[in-house]
N, C-alpha and C. Protein backbone atom coordinates (compact mmCIF):
# COMPACT_ATOMS: atom_id res chain seq x y z
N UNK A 1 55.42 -113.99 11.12
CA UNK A 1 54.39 -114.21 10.13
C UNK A 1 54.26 -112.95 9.27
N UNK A 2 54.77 -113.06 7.96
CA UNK A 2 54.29 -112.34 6.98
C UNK A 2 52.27 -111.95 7.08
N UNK A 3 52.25 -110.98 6.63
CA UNK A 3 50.90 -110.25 6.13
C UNK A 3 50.64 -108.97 5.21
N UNK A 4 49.90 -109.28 4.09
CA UNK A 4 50.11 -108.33 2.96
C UNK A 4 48.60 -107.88 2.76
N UNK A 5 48.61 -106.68 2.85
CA UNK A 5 46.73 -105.75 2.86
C UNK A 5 46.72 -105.68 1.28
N UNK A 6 45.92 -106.48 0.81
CA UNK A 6 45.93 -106.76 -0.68
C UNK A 6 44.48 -106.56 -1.47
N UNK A 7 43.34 -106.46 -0.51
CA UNK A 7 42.02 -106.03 -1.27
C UNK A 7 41.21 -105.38 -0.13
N UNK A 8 40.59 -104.67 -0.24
CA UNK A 8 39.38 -103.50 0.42
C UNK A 8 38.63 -103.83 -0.09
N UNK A 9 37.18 -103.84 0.61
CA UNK A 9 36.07 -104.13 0.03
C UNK A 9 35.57 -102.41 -0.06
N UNK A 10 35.03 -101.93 -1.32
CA UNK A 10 34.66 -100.64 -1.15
C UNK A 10 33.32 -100.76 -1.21
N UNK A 11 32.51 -99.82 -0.20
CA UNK A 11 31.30 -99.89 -0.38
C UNK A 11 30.47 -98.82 -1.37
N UNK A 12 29.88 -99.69 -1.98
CA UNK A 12 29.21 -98.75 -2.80
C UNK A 12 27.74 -99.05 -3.49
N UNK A 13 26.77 -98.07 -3.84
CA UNK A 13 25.43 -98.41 -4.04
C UNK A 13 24.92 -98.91 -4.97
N UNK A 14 26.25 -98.52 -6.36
CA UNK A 14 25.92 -99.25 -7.98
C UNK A 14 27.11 -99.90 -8.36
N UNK A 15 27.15 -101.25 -7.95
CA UNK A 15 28.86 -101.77 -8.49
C UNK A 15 28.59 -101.32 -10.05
N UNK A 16 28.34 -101.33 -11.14
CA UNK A 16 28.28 -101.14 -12.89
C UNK A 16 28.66 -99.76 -12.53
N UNK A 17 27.80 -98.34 -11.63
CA UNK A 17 28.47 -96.83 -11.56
C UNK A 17 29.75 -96.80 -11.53
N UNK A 18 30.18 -97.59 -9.93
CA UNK A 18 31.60 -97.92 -9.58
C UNK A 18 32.75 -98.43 -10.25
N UNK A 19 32.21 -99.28 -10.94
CA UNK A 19 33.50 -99.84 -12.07
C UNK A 19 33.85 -99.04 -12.66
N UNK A 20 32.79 -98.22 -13.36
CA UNK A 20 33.06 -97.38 -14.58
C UNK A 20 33.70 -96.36 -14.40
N UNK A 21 33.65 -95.85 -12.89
CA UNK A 21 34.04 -94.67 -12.59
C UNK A 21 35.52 -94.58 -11.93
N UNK A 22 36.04 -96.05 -11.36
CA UNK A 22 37.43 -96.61 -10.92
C UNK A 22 38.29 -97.27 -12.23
N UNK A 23 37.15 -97.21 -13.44
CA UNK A 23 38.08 -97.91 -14.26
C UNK A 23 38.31 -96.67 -15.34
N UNK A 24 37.67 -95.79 -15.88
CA UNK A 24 37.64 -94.67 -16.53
C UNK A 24 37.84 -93.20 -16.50
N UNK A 25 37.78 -93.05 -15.07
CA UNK A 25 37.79 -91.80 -14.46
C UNK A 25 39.56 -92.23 -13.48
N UNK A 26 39.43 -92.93 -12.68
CA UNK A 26 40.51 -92.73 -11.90
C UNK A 26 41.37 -93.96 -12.75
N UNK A 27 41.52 -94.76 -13.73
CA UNK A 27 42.68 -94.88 -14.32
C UNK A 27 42.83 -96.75 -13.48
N UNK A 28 41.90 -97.32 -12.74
CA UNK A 28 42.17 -98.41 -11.88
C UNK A 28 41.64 -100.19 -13.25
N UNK A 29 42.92 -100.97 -13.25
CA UNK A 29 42.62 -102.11 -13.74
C UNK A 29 41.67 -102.88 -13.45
N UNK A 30 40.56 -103.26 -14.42
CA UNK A 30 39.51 -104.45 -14.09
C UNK A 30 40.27 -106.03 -14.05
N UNK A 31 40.04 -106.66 -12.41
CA UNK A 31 41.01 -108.01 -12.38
C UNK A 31 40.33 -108.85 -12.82
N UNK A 32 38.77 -108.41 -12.23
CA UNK A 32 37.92 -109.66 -12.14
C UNK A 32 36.62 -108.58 -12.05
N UNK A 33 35.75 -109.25 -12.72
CA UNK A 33 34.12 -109.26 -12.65
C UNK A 33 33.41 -110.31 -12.98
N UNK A 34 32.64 -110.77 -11.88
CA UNK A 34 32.13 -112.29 -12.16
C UNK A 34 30.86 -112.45 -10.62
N UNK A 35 30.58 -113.30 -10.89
CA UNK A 35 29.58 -113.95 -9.88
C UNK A 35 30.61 -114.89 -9.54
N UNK A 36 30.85 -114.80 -7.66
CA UNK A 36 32.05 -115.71 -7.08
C UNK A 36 31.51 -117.11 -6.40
N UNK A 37 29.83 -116.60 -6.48
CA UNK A 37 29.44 -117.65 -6.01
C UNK A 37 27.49 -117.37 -6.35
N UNK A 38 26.82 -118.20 -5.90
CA UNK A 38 25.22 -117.70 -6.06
C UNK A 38 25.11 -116.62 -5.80
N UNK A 39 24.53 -115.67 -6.34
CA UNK A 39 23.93 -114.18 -5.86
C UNK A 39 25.05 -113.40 -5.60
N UNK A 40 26.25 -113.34 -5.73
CA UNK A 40 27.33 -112.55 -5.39
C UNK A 40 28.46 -112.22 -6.05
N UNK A 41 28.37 -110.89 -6.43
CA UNK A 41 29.59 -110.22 -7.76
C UNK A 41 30.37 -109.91 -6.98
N UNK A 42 31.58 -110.22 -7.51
CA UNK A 42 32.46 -109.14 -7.32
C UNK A 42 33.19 -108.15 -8.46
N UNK A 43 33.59 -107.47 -8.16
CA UNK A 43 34.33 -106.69 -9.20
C UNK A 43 35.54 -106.09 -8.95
N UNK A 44 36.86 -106.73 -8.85
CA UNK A 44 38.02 -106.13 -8.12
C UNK A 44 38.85 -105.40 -8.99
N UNK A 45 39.35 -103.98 -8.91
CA UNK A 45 40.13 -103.04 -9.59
C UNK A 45 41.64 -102.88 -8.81
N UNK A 46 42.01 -102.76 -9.78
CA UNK A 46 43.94 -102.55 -8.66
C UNK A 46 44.20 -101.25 -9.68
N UNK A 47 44.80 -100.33 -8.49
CA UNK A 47 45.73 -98.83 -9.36
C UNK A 47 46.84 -99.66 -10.24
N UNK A 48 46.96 -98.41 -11.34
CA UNK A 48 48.20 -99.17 -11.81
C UNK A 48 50.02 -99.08 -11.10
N UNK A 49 50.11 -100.06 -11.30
CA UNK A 49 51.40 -100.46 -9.54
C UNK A 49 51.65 -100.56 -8.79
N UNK A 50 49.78 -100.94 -8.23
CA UNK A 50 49.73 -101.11 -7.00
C UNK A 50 49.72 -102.68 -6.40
N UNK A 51 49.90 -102.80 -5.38
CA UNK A 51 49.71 -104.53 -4.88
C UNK A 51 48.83 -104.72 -4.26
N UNK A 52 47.89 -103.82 -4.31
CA UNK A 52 46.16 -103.60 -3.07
C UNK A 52 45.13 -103.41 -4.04
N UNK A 53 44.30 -103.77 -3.98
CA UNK A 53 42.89 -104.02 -4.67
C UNK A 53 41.94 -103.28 -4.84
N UNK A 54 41.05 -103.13 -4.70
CA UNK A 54 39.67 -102.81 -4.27
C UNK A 54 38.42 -103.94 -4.81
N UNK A 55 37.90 -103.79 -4.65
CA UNK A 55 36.78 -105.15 -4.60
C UNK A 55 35.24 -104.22 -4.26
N UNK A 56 34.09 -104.33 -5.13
CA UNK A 56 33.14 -104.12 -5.08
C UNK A 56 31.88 -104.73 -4.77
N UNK A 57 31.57 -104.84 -4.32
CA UNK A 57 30.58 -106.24 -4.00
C UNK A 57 29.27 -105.98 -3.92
N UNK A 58 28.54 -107.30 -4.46
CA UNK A 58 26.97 -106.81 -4.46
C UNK A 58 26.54 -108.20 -4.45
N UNK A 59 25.50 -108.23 -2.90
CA UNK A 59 24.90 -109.56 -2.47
C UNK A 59 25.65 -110.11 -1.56
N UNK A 60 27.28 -109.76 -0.85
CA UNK A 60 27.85 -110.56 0.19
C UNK A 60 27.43 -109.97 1.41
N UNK A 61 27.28 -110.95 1.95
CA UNK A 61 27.09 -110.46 3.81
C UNK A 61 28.76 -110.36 4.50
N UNK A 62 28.99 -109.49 4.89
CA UNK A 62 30.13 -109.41 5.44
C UNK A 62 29.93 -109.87 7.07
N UNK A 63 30.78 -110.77 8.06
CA UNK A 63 30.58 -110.86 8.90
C UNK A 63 30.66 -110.39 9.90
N UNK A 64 31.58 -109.39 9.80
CA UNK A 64 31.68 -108.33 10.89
C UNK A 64 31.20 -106.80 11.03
N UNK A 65 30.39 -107.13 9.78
CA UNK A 65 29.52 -105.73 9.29
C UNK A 65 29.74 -105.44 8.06
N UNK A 66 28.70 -104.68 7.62
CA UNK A 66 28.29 -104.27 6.14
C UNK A 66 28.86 -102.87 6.30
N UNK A 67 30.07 -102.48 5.61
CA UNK A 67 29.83 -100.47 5.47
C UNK A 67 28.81 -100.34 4.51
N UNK A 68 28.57 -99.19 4.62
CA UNK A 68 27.70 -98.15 3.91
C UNK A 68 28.20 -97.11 2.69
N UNK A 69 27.84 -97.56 2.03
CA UNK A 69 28.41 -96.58 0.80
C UNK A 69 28.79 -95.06 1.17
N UNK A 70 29.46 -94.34 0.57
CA UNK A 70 30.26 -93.24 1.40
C UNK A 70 30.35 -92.88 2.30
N UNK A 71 31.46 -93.95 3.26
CA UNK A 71 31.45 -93.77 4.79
C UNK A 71 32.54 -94.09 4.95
N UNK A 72 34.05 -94.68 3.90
CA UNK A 72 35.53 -94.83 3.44
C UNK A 72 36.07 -93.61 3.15
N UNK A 73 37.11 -93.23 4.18
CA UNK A 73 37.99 -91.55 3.94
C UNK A 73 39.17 -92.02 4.43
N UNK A 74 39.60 -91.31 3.63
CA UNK A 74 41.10 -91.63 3.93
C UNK A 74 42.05 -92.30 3.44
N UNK A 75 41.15 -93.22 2.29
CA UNK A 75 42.71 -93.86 1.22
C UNK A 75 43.25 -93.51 0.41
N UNK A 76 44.39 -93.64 0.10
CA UNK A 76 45.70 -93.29 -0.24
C UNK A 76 46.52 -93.54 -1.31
N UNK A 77 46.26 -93.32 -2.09
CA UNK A 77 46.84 -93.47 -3.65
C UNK A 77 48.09 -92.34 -3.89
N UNK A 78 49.77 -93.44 -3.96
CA UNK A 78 50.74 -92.15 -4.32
C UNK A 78 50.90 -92.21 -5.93
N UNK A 79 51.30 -91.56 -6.08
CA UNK A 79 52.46 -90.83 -7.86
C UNK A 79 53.50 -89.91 -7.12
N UNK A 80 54.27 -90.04 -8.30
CA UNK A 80 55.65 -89.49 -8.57
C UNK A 80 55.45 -88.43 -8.83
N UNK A 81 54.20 -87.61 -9.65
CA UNK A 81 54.14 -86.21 -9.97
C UNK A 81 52.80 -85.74 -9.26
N UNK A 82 52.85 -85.14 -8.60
CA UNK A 82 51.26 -84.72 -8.60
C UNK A 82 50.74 -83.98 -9.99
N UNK A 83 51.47 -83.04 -10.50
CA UNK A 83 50.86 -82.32 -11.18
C UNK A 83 50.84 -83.01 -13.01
N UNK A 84 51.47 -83.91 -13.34
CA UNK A 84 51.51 -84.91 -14.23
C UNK A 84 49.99 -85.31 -13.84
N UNK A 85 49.85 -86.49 -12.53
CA UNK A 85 48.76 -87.08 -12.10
C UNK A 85 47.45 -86.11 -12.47
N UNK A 86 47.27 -84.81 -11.83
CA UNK A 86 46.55 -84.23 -11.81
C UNK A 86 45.79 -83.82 -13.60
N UNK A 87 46.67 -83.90 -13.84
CA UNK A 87 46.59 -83.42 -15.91
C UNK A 87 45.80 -84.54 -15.99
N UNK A 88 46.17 -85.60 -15.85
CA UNK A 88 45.93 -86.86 -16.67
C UNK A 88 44.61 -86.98 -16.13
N UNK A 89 44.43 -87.06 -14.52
CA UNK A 89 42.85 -87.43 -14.07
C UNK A 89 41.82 -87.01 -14.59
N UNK A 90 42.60 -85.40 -14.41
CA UNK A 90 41.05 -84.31 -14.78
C UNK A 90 40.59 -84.39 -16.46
N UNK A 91 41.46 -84.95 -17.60
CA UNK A 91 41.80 -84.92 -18.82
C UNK A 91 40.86 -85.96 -18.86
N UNK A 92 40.74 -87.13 -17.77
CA UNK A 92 39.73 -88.58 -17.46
C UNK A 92 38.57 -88.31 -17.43
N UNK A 93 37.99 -86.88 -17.04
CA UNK A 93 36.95 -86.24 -16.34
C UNK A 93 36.48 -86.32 -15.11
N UNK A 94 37.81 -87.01 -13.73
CA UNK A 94 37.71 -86.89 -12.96
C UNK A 94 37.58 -85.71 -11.53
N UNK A 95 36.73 -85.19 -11.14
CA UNK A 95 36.61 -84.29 -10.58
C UNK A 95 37.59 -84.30 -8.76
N UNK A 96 38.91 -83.89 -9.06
CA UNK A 96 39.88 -83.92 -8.39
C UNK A 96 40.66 -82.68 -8.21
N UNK A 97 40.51 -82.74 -6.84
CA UNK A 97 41.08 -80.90 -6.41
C UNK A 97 42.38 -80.67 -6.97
N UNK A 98 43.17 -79.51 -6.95
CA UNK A 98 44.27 -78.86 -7.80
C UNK A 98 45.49 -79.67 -6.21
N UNK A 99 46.41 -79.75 -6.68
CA UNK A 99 47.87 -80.29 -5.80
C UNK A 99 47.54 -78.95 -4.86
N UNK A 100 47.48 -79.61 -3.30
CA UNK A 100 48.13 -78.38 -2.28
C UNK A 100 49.39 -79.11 -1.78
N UNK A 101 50.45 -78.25 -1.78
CA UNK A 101 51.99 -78.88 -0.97
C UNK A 101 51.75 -77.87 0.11
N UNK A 102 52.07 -78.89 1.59
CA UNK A 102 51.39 -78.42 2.61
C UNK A 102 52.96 -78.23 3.45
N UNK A 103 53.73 -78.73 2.86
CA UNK A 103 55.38 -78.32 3.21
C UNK A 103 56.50 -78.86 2.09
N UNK A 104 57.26 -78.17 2.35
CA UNK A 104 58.70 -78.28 0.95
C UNK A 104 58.78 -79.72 0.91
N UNK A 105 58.70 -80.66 1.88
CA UNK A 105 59.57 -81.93 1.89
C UNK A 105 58.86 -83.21 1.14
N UNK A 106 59.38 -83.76 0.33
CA UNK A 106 58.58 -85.13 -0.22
C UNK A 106 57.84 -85.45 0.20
N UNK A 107 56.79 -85.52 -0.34
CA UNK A 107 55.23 -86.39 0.35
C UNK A 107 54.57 -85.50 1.00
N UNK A 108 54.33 -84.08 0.56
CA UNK A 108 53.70 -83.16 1.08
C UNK A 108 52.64 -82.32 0.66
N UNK A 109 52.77 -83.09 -0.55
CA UNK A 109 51.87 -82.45 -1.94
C UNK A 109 50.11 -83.38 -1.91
N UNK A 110 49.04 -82.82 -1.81
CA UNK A 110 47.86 -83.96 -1.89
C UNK A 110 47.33 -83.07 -2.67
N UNK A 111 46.07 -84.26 -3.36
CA UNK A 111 44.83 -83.94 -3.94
C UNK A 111 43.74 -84.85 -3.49
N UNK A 112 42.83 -84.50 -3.91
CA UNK A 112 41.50 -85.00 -3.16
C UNK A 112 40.40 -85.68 -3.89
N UNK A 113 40.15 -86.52 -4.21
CA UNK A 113 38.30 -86.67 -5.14
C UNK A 113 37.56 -87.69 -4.34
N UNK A 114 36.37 -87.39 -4.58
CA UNK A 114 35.37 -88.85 -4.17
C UNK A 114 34.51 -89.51 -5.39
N UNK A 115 34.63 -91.08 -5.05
CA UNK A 115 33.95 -91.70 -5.53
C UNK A 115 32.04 -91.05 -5.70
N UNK A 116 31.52 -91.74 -6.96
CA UNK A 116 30.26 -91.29 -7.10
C UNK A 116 29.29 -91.47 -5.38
N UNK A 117 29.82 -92.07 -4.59
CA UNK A 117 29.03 -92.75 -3.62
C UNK A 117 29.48 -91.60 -2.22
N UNK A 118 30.46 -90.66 -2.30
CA UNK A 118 30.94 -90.03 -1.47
C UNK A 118 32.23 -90.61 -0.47
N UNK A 119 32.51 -92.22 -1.30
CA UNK A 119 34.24 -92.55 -0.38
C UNK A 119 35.54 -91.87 -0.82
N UNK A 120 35.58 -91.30 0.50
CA UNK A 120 37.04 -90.29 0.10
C UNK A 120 38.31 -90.92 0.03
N UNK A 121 39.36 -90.02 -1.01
CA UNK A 121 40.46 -90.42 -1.77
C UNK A 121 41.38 -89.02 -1.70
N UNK A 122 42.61 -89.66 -0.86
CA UNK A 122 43.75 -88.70 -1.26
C UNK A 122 44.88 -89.25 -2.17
N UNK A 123 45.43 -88.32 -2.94
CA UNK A 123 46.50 -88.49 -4.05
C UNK A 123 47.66 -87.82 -3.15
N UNK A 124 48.92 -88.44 -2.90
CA UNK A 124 50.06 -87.91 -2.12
C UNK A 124 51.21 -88.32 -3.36
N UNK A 125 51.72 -87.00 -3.37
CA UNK A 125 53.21 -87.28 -4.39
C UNK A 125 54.35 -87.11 -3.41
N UNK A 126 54.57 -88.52 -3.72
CA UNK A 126 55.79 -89.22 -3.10
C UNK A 126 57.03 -89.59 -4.33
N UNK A 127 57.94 -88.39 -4.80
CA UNK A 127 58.65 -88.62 -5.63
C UNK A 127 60.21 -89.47 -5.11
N UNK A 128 59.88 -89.95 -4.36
CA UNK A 128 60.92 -91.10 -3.93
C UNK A 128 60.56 -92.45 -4.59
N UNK A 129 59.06 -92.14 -4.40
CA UNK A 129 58.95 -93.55 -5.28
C UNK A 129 59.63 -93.92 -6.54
N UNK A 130 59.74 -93.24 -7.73
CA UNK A 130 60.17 -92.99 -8.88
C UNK A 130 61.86 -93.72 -8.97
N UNK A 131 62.40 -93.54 -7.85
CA UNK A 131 63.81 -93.93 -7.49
C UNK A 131 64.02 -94.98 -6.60
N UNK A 132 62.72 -95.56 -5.92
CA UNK A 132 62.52 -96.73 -5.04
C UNK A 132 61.19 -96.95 -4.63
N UNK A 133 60.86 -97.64 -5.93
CA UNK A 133 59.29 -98.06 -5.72
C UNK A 133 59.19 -99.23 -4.63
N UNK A 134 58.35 -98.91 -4.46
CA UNK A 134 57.81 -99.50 -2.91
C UNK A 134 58.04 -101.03 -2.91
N UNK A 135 57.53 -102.00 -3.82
CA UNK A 135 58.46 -103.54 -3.86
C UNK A 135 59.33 -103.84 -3.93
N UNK A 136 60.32 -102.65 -4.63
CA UNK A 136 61.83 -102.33 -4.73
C UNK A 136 62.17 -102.79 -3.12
N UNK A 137 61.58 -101.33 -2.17
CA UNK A 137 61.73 -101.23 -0.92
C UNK A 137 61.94 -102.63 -0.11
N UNK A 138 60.56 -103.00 -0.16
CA UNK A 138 59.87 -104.45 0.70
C UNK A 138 60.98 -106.04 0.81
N UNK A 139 61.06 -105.99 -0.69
CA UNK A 139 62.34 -106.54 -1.24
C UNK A 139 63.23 -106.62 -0.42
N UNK A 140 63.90 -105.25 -0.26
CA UNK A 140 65.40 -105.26 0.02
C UNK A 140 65.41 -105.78 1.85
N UNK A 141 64.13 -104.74 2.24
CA UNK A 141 63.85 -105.10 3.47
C UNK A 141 63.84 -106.81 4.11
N UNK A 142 63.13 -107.13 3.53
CA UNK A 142 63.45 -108.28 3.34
C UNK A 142 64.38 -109.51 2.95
N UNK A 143 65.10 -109.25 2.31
CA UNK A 143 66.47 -109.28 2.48
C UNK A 143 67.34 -109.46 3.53
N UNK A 144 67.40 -108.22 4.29
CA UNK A 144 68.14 -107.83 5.37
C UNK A 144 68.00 -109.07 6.07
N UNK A 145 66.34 -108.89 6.42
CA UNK A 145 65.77 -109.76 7.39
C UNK A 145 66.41 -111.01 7.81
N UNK A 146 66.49 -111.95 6.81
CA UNK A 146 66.75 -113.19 6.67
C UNK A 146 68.17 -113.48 7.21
């Protein structure tokens, strides 16, 4: 059985702050903003080239629990340059730490920012991607498979 992690619900305290700040500051596509049902928005943003989501929500009961607005650390957004990336964010007025490369080898390079709400975000430059973007990858993998 195939399975593809395609939307996160991010928690946050002002979906209208949040949009503005995933769609203007960090560079993320508006898919959808709408009422999905009575009393309940969503607002889903995707990075650009990414196949994963994010989703904002205001009024859903989640059933296995509600997070709490800045209480998400740890996701993971790559580029090909960090220091390209880094120009462009901060140029956004995104408040995003300077590239540390924490060893010589690909995918060693991060940066850091948080959402207005305090959910943390690392930037990892993975310049392999550039030469085998990741559906490229999945693809071929798949392939094999069969």
């Amino acid at each position: 059985m195939d399975m593809s992690l395609e939307v996160l619900l991010m928690p946050v305290s002002d979906v209208d702050r949040a949009k503005e700040f995933y769609r203007d500051k960090v560079g993320f596509h508006v898919d959808l903003d709408g009422e999905v049902m009575p009393g309940v928005r969503i607002v889903q943003l995707t990075p650009p080239g990414s196949g994963c989501s994010i989703a904002l929500v205001d009024g859903l009961e989640v059933p296995t629990g509600t997070p709490r607005p800045g209480t998400y650390h740890g996701m993971q957004l790559c580029v090909t340059d960090a220091k390209a990336a880094y120009e462009e964010l901060t140029a956004r007025g995104l408040d995003v730490t300077e590239p540390q490369q924490f060893a010589p080898q690909d995918g060693a390079t991060f940066m850091y920012f948080k959402d207005p709400d305090g959910n943390g975000w690392a930037i990892q430059e993975y310049r392999r991607r550039e030469s085998e973007p990741l559906h490229k990858v999945l693809a071929e993998q798949a392939g094999r498979e069969e």
